[in-house]
N, C-alpha and C. Protein backbone atom coordinates (compact mmCIF):
# COMPACT_ATOMS: atom_id res chain seq x y z
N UNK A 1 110.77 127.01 107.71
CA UNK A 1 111.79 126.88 106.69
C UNK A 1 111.11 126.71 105.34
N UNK A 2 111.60 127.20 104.26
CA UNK A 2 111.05 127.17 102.97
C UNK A 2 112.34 126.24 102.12
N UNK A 3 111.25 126.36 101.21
CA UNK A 3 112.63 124.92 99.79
C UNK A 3 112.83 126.33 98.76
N UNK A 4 113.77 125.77 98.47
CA UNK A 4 114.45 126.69 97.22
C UNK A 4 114.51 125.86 96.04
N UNK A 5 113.96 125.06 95.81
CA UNK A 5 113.86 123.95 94.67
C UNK A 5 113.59 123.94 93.62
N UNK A 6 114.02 123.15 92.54
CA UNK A 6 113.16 123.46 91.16
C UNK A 6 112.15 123.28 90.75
N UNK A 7 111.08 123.84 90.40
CA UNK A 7 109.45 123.71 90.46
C UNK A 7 109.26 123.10 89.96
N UNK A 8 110.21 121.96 89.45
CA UNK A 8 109.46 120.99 88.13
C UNK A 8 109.46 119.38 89.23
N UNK A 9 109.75 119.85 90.92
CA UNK A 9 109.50 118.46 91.70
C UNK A 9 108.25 118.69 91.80
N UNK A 10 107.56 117.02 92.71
CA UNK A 10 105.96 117.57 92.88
C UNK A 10 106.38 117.63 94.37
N UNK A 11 105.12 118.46 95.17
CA UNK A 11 104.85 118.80 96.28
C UNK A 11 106.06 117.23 97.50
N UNK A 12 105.55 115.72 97.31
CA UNK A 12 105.49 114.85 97.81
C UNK A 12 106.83 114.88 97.30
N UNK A 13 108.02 114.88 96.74
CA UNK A 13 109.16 114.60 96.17
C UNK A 13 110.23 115.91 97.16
N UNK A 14 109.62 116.96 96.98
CA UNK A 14 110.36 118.42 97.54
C UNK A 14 109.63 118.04 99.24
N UNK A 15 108.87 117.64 99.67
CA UNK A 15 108.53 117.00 100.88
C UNK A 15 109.45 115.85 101.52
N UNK A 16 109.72 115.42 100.68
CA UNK A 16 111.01 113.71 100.71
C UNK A 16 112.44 114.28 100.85
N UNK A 17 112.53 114.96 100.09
CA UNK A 17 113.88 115.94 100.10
C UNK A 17 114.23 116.70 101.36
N UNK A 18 113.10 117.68 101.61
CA UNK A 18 113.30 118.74 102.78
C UNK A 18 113.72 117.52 104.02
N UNK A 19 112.97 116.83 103.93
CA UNK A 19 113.03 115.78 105.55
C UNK A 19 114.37 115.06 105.82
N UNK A 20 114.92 114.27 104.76
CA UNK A 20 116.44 114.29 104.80
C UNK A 20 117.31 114.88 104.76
N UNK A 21 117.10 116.37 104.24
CA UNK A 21 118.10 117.78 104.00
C UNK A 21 117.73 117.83 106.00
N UNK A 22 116.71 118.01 106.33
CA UNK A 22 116.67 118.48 107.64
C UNK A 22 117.61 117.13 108.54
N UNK A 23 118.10 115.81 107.94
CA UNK A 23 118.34 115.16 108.62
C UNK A 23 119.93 115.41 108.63
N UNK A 24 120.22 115.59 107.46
CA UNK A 24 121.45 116.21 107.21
C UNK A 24 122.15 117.64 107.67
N UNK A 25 121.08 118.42 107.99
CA UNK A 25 121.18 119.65 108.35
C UNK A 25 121.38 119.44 110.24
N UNK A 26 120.95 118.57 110.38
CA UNK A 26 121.48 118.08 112.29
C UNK A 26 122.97 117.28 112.32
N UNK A 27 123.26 116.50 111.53
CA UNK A 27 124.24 116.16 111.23
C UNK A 27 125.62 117.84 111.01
N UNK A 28 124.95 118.30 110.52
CA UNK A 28 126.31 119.58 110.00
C UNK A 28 126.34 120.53 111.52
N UNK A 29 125.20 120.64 112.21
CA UNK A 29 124.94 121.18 113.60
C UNK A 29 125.86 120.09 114.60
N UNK A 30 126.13 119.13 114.28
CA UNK A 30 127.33 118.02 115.25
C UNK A 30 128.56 118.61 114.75
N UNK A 31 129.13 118.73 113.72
CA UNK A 31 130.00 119.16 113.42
C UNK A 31 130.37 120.61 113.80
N UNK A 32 129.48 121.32 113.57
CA UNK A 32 129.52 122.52 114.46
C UNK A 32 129.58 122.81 116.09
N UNK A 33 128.99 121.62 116.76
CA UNK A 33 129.37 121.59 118.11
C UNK A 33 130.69 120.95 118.51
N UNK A 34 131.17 120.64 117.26
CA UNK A 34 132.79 119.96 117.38
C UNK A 34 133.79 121.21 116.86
N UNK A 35 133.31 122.36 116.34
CA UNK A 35 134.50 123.55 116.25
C UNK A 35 134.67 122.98 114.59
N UNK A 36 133.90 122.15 113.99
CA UNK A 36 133.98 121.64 112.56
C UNK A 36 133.14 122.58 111.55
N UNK A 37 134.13 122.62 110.29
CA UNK A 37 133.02 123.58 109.29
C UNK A 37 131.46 122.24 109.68
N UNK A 38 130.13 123.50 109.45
CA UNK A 38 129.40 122.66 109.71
C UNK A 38 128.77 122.15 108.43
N UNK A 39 128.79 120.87 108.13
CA UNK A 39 128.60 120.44 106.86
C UNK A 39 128.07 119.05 107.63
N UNK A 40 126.77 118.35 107.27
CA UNK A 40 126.27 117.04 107.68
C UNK A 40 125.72 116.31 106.22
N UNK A 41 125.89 115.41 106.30
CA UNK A 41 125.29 114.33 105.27
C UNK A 41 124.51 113.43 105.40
N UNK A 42 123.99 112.60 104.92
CA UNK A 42 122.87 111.31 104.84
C UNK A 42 122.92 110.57 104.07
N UNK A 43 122.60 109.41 103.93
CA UNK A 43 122.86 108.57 102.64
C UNK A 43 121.38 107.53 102.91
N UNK A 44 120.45 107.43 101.88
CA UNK A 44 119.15 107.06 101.85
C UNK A 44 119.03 105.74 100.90
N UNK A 45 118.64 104.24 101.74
CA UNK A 45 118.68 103.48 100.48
C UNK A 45 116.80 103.07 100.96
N UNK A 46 116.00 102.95 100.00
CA UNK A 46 114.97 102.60 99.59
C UNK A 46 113.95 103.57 100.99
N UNK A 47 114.52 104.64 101.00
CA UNK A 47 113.28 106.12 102.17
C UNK A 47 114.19 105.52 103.46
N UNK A 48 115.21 105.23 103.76
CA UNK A 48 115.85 104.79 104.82
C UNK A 48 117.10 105.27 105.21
N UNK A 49 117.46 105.90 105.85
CA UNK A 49 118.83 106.67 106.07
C UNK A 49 119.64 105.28 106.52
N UNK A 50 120.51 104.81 106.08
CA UNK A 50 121.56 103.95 106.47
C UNK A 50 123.08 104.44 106.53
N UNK A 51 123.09 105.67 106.55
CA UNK A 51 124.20 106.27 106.58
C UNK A 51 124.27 107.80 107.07
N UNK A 52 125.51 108.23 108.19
CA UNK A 52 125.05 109.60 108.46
C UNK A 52 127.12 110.01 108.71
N UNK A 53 126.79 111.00 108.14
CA UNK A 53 128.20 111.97 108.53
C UNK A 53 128.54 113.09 108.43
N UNK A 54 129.20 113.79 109.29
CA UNK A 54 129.49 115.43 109.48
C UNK A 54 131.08 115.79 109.00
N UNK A 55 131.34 116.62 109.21
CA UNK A 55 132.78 117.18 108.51
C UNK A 55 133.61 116.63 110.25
N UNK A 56 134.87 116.18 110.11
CA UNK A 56 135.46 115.26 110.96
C UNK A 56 137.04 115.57 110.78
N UNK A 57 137.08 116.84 109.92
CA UNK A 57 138.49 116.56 109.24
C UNK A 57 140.09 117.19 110.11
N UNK A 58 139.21 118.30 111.23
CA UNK A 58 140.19 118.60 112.19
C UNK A 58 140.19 117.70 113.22
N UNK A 59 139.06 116.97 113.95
CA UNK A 59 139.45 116.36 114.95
C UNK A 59 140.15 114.76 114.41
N UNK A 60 139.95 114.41 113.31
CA UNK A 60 140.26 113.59 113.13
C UNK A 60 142.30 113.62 111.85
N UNK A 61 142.07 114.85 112.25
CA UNK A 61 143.47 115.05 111.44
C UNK A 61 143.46 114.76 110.09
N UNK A 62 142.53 114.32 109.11
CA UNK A 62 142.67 113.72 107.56
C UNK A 62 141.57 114.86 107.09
N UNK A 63 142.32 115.33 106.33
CA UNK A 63 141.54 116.29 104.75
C UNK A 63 140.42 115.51 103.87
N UNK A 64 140.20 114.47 104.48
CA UNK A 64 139.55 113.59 103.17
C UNK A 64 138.05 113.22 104.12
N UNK A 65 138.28 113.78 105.87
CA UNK A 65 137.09 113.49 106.48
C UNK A 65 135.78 114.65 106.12
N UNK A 66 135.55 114.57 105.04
CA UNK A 66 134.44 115.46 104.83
C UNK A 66 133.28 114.52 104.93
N UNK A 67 131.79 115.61 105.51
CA UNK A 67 130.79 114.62 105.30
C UNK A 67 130.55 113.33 104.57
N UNK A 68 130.60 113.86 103.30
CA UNK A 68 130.21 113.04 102.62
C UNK A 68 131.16 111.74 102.14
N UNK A 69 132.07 112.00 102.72
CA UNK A 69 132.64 110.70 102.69
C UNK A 69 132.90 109.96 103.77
N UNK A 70 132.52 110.77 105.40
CA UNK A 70 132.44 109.67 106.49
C UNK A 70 131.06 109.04 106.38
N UNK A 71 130.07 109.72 105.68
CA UNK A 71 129.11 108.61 105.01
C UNK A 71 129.05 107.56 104.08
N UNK A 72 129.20 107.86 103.16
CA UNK A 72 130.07 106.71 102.67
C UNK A 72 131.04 105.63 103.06
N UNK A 73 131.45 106.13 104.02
CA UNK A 73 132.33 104.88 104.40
C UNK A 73 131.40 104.30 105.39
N UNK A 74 130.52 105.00 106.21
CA UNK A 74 129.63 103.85 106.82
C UNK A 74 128.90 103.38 105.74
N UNK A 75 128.00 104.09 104.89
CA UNK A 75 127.18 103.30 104.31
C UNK A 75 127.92 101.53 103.17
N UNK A 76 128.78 101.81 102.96
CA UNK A 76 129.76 100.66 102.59
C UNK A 76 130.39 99.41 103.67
N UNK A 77 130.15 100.14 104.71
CA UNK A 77 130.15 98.80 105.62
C UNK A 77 128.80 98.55 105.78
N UNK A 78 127.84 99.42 105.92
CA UNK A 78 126.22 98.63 106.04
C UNK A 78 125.90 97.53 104.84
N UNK A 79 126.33 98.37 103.47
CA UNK A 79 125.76 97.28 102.57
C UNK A 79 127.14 96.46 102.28
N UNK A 80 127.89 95.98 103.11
CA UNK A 80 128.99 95.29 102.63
C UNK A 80 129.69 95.32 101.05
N UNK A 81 129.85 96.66 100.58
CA UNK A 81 129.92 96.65 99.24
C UNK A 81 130.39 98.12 98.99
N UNK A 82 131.66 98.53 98.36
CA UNK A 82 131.61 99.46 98.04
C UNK A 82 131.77 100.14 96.88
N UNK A 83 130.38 99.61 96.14
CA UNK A 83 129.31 100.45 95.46
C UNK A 83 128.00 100.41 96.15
N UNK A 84 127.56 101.69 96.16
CA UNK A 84 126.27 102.05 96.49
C UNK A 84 125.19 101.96 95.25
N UNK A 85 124.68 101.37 94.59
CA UNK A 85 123.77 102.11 93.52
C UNK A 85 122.38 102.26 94.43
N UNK A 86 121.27 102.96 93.45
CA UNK A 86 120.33 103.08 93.99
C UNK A 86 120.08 103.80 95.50
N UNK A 87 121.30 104.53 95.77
CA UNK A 87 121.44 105.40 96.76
C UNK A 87 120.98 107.11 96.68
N UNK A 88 120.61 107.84 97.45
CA UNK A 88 120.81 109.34 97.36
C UNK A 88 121.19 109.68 98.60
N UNK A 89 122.43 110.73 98.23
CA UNK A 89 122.79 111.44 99.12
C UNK A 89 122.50 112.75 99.27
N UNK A 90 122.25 113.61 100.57
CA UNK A 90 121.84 114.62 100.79
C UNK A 90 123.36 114.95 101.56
N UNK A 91 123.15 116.09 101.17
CA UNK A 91 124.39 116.98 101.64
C UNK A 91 123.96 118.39 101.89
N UNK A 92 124.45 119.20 103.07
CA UNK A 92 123.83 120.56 103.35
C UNK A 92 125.56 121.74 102.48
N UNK A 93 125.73 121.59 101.50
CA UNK A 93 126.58 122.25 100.73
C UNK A 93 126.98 121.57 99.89
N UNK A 94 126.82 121.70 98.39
CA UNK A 94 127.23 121.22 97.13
C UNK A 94 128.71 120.88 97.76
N UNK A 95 128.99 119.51 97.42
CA UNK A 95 130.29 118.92 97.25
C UNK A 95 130.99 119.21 96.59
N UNK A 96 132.37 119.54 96.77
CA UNK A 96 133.85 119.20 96.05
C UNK A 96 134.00 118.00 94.97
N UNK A 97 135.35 118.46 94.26
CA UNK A 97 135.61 117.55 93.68
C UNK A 97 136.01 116.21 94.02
N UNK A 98 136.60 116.11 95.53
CA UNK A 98 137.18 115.38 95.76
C UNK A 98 135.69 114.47 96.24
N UNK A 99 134.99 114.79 96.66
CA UNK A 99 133.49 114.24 96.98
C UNK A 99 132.78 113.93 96.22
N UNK A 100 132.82 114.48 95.04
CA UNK A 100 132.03 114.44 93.59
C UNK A 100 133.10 113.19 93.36
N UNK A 101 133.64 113.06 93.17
CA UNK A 101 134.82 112.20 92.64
C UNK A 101 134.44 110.68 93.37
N UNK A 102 134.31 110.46 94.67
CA UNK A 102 134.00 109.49 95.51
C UNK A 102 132.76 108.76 95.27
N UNK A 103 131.26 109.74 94.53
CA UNK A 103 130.13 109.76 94.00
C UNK A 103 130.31 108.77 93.06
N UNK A 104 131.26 109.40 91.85
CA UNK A 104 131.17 108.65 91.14
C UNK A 104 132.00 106.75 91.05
N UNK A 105 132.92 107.05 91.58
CA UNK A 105 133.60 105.64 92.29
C UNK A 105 132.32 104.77 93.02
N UNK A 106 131.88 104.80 93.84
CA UNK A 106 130.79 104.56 94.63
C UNK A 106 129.52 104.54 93.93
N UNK A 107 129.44 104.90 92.91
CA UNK A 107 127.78 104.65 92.21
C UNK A 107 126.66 105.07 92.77
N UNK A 108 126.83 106.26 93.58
CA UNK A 108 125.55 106.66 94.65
C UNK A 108 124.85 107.10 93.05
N UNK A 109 123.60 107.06 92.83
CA UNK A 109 122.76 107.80 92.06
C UNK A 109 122.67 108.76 92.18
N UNK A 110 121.83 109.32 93.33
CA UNK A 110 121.21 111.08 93.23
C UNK A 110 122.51 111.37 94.44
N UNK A 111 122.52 113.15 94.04
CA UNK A 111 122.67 113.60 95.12
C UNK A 111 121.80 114.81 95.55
N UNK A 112 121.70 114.91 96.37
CA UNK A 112 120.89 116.16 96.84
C UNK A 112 122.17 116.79 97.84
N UNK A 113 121.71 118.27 97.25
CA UNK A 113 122.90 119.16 98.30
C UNK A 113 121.66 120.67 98.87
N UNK A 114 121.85 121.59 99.48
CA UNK A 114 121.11 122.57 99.98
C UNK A 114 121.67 123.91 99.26
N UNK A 115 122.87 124.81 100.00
CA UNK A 115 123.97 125.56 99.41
C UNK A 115 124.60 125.04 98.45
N UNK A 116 124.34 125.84 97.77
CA UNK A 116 125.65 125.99 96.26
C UNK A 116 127.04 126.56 96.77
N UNK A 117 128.09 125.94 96.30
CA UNK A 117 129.39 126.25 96.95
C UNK A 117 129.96 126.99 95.56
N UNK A 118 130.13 128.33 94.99
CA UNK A 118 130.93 129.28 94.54
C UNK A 118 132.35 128.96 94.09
N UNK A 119 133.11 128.66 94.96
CA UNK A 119 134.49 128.16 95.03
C UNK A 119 134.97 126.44 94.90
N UNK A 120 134.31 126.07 95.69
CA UNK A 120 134.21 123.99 95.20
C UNK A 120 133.72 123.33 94.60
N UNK A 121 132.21 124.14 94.31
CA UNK A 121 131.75 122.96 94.15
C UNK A 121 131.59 122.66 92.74
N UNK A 122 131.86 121.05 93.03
CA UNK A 122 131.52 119.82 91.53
C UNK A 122 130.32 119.71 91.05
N UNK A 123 128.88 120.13 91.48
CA UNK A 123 127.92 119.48 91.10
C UNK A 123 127.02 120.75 90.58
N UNK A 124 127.71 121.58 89.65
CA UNK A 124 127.25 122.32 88.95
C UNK A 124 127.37 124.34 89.17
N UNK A 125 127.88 124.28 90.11
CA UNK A 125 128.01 125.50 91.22
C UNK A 125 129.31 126.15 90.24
N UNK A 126 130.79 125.46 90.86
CA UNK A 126 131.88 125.82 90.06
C UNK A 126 132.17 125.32 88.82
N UNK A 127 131.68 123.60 89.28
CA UNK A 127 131.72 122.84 87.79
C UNK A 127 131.12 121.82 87.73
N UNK A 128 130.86 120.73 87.12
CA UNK A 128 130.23 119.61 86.84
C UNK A 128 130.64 118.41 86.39
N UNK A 129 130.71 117.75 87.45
CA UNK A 129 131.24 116.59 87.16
C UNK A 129 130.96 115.64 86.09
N UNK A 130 129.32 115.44 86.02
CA UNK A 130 128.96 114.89 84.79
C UNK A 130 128.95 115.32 83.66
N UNK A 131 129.46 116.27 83.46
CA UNK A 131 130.26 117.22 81.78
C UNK A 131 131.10 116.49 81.69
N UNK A 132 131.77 115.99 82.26
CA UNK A 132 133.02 115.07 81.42
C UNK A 132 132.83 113.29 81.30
N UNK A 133 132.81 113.62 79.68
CA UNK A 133 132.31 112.54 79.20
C UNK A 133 132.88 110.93 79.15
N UNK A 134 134.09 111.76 80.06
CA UNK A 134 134.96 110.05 80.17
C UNK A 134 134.26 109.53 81.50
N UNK A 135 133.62 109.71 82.14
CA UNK A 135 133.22 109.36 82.88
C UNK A 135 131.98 108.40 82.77
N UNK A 136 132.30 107.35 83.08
CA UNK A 136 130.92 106.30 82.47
C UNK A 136 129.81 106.05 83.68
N UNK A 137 130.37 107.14 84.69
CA UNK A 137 128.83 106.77 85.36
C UNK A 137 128.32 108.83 85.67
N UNK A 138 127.05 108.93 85.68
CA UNK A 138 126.33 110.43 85.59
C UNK A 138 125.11 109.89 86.79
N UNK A 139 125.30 111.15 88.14
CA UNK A 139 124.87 111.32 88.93
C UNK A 139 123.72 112.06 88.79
N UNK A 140 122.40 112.08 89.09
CA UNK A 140 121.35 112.68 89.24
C UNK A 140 121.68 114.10 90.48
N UNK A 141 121.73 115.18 90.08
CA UNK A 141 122.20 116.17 91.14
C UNK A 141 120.71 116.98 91.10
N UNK A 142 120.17 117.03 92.34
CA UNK A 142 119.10 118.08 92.84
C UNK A 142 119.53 119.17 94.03
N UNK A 143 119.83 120.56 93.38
CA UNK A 143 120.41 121.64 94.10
C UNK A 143 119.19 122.45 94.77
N UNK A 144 119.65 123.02 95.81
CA UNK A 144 119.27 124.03 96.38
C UNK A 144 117.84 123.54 97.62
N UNK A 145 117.78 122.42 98.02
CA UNK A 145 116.96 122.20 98.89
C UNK A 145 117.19 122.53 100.30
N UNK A 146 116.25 123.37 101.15
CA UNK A 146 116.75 124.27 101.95
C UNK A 146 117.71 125.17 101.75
N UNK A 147 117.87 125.79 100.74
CA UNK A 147 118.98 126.16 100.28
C UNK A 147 119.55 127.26 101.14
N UNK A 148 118.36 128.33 101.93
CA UNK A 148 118.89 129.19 102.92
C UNK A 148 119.43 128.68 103.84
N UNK A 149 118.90 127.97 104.38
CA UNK A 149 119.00 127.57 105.96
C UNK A 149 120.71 127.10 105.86
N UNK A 150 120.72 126.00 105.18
CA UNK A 150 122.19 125.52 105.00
C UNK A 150 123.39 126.72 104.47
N UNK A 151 122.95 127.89 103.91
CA UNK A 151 123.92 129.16 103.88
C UNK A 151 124.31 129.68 104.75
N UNK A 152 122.91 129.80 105.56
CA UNK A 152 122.87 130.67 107.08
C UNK A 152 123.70 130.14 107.90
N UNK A 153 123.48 128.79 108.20
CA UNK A 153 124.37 128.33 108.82
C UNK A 153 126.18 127.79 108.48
N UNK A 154 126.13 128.13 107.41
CA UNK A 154 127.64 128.36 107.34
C UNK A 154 128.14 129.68 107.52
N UNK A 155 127.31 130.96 106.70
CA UNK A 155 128.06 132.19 107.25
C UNK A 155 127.67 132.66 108.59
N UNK A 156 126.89 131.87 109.60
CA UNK A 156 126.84 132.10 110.96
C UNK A 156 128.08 131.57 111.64
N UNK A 157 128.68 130.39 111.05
CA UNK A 157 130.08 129.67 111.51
C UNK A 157 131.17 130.55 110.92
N UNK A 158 131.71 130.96 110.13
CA UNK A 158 132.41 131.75 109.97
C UNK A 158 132.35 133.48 109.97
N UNK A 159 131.36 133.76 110.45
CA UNK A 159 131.04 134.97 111.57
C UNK A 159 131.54 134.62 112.46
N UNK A 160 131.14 133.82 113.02
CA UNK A 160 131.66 133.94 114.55
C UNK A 160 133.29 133.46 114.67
N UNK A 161 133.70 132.66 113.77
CA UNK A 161 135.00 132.15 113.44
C UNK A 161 135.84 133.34 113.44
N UNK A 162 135.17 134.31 112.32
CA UNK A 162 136.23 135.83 112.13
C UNK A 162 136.43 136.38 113.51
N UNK A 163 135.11 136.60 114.42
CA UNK A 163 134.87 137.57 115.37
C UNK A 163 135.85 136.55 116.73
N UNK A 164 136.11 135.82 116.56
CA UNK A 164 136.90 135.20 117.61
C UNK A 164 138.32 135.64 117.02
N UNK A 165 138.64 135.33 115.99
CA UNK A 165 140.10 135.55 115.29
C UNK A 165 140.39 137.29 115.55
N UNK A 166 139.46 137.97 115.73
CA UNK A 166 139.74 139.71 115.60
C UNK A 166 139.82 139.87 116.50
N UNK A 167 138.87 139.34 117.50
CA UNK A 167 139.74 139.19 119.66
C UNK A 167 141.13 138.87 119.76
N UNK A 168 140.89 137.54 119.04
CA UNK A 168 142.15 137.30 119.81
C UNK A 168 143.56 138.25 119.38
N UNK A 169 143.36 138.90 118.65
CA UNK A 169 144.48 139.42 117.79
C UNK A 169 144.35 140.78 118.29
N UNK A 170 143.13 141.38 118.97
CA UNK A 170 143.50 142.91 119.30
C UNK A 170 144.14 142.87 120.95
């Protein structure tokens, strides 16, 4: 697997990154063995994953179970507190607004995502959350780590998603 990263990390930083994107990237592979878009998350306080979550939002019936916020909600019962500062989250697809939105409520610092999301995403893709200046807290966003792998594996899930939907229908 290769990084798609911005060359201005050093070697040891894009090394720190890939290893939690890969931790996150098993996380979105659970969700995928659940019939779930596959999307996994992580939440890292001081090189320590204390938080892990996958997309949850059909088996669990709520629109709001996206990765990154069934992480968050564990990581807020770990640190009894819900603000995170001094947190980074890794995500294998640039977050939504509604996720970007939770970021900033929550005080996570960084986020790290893999795929750029075209159509959702908040963290610079469709739009940017920290452009708007009413906002008194600004997230550190680092895009594109693993950035293939986490594509591949979404248009491998909705390949096969279509190719089941065109069976069943002929």
């Amino acid at each position: 697997m290769t990084l798609n990263a911005s060359p201005e990390y050093t070697p040891e930083e894009l090394a720190k990154h890939e290893y939690f994107m890969r931790e996150a990237f098993a996380e979105a592979k659970k969700a995928e063995s659940l019939g779930e878009v596959p999307i996994g998350a992580v939440i890292v306080l001081n090189g320590e994953i204390i938080a892990r979550g996958h997309n949850r939002s059909i088996i669990d019936h709520d629109p709001t179970a996206h990765a990154e916020i069934v992480a968050i909600r564990e990581a807020c019962q770990v640190m009894q507190n819900y603000r995170l500062p001094n947190t980074t989250l890794y995500v294998t697809l640039e977050p939504c607004t509604m996720c970007a939105g939770s970021f900033l409520h929550s005080r996570i610092t960084t986020v790290v995502y893999g795929a750029g999301d075209s159509r959702n995403g908040a963290l610079g893709t469709h739009l940017n959350v920290n452009d708007y200046q009413a906002f008194n807290h600004k997230i550190e966003i680092i895009p594109r780590i693993l950035e293939t792998e986490c594509r591949i594996l979404l248009q491998d899930f909705f390949r096969a998603r279509r190719q089941k939907t065109t069976i069943k229908s002929e």
